[in-house]
C-alpha atoms as a PDB file:
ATOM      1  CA  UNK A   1       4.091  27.130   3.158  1.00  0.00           C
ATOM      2  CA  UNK A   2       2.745  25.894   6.407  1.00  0.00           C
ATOM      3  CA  UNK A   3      -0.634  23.920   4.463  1.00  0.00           C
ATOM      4  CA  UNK A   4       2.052  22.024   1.653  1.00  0.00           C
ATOM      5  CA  UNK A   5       3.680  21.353   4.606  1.00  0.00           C
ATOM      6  CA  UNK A   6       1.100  19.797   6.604  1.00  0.00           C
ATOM      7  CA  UNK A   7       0.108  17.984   3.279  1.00  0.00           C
ATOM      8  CA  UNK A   8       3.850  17.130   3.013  1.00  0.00           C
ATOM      9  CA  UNK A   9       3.776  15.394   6.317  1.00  0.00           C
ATOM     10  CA  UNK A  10       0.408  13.660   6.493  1.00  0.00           C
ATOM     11  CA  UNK A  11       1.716  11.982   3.639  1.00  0.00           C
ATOM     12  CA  UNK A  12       4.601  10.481   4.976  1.00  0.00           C
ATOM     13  CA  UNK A  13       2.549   9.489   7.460  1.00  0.00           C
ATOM     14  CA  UNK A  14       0.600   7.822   5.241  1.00  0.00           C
ATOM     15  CA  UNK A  15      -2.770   9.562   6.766  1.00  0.00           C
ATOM     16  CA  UNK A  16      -5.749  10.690   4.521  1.00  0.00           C
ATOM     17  CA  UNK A  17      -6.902  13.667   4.890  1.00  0.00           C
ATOM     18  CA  UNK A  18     -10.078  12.284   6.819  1.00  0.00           C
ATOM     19  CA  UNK A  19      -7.728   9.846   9.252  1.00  0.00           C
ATOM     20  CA  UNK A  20      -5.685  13.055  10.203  1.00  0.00           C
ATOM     21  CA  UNK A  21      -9.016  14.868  10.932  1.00  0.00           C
ATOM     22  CA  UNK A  22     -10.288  12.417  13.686  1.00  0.00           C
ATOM     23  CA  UNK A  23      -6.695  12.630  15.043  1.00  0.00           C
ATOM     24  CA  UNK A  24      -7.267  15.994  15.651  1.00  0.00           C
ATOM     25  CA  UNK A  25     -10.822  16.211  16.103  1.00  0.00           C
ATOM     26  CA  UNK A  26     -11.689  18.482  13.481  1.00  0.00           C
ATOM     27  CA  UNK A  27     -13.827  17.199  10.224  1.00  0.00           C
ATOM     28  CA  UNK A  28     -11.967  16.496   6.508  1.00  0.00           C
ATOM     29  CA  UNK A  29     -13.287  19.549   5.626  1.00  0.00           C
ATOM     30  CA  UNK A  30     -11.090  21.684   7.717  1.00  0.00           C
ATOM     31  CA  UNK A  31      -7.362  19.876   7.030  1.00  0.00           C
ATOM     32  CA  UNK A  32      -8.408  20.462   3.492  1.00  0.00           C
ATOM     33  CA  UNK A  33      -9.023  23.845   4.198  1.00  0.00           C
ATOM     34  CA  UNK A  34      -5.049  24.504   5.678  1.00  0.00           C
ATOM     35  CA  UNK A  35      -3.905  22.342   3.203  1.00  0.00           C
ATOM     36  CA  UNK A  36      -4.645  24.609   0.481  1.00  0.00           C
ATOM     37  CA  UNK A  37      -4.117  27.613   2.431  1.00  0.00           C
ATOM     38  CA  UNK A  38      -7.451  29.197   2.835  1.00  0.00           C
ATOM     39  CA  UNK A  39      -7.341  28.380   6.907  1.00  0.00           C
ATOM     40  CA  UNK A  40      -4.608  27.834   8.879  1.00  0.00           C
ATOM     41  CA  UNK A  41      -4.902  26.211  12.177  1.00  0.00           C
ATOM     42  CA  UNK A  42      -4.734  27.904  15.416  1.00  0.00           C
ATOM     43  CA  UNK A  43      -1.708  27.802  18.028  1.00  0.00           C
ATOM     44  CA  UNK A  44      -2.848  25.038  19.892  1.00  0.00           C
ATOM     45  CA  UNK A  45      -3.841  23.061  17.002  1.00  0.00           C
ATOM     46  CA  UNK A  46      -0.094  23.705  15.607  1.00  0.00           C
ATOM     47  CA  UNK A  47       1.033  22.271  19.005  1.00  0.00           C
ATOM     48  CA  UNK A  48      -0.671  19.267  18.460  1.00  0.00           C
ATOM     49  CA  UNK A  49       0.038  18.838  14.432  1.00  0.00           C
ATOM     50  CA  UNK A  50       3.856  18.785  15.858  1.00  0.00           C
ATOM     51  CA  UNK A  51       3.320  15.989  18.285  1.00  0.00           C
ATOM     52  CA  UNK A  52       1.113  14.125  15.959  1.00  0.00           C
ATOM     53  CA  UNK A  53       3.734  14.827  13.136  1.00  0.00           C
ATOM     54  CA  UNK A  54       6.604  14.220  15.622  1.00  0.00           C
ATOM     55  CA  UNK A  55       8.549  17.860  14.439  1.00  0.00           C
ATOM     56  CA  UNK A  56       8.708  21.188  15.390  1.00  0.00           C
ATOM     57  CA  UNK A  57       6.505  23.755  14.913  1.00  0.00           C
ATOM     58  CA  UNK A  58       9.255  25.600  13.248  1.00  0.00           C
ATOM     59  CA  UNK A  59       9.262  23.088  10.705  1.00  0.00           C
ATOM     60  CA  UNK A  60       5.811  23.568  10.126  1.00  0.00           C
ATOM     61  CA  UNK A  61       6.154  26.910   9.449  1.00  0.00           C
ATOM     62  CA  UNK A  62       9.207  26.764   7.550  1.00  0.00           C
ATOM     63  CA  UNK A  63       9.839  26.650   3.976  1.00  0.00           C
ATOM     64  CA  UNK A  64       8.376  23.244   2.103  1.00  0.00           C
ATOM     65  CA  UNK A  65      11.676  22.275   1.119  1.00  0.00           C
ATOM     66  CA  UNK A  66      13.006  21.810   4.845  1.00  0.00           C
ATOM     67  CA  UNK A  67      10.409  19.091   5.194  1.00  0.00           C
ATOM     68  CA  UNK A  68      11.098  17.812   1.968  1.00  0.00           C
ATOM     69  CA  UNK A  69      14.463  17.048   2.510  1.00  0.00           C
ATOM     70  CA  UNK A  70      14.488  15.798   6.299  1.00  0.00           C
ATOM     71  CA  UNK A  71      12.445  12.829   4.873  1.00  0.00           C
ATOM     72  CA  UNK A  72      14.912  10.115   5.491  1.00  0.00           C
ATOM     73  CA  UNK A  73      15.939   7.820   8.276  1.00  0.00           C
ATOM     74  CA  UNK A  74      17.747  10.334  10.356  1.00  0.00           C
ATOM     75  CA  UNK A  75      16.112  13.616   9.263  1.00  0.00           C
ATOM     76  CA  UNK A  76      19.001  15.162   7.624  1.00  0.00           C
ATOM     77  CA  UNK A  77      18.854  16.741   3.862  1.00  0.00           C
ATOM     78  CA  UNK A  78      20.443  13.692   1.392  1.00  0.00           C
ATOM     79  CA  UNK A  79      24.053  14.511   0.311  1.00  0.00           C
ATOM     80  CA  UNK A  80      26.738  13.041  -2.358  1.00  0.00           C
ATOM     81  CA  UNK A  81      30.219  11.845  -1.489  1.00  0.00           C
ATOM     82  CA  UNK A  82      32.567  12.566  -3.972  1.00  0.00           C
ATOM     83  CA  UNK A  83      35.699  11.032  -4.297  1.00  0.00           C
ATOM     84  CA  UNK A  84      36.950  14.174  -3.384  1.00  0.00           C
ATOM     85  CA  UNK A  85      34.984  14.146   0.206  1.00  0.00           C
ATOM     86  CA  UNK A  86      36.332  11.023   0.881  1.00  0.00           C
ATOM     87  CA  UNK A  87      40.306  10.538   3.415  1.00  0.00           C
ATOM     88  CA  UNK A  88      41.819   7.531   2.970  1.00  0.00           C
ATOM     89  CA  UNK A  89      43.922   6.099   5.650  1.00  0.00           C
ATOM     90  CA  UNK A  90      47.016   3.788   6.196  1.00  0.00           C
ATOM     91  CA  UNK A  91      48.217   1.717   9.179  1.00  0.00           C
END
């Protein structure tokens, strides 16, 4: 969960896994590492993945479909209008 998620996020970021590393100070090797989920990064280092990523840490840690579907202009999961949804008024 939490390395898709930092994956998820450097992504929309549009970082590389080596351009996330020197923001962080840590080598390639190591973002890698929590991206596939055989690290993960310490407290501090979550602190600063949530400023960097500008989120919570409890979006880090949640689920990969909560960052998923916050990825749009005001961070709320996509929706349809139906006709149904919609109130019509009259003057």
């Amino acid at each position: 969960m939490l390395g898709e998620n930092i994956k998820i996020l450097r992504k929309q970021k549009g970082f590389s896994q080596e351009t996330l590393a020197q923001q962080l100070n840590v080598v390639r090797q190591t973002v890698s590492k929590w991206e596939k989920g055989i690290s993960v990064p310490d407290a501090e280092m979550l602190n600063s993945l949530s400023e960097l990523f500008e989120v919570p840490v409890s979006t880090l840690l949640s689920r990969p479909g909560v960052v998923a579907e916050a990825d749009n202009d005001c961070g709320l999961a996509a929706s349809t209008v139906t006709d149904s949804d919609r109130t019509t008024f009259s003057a």
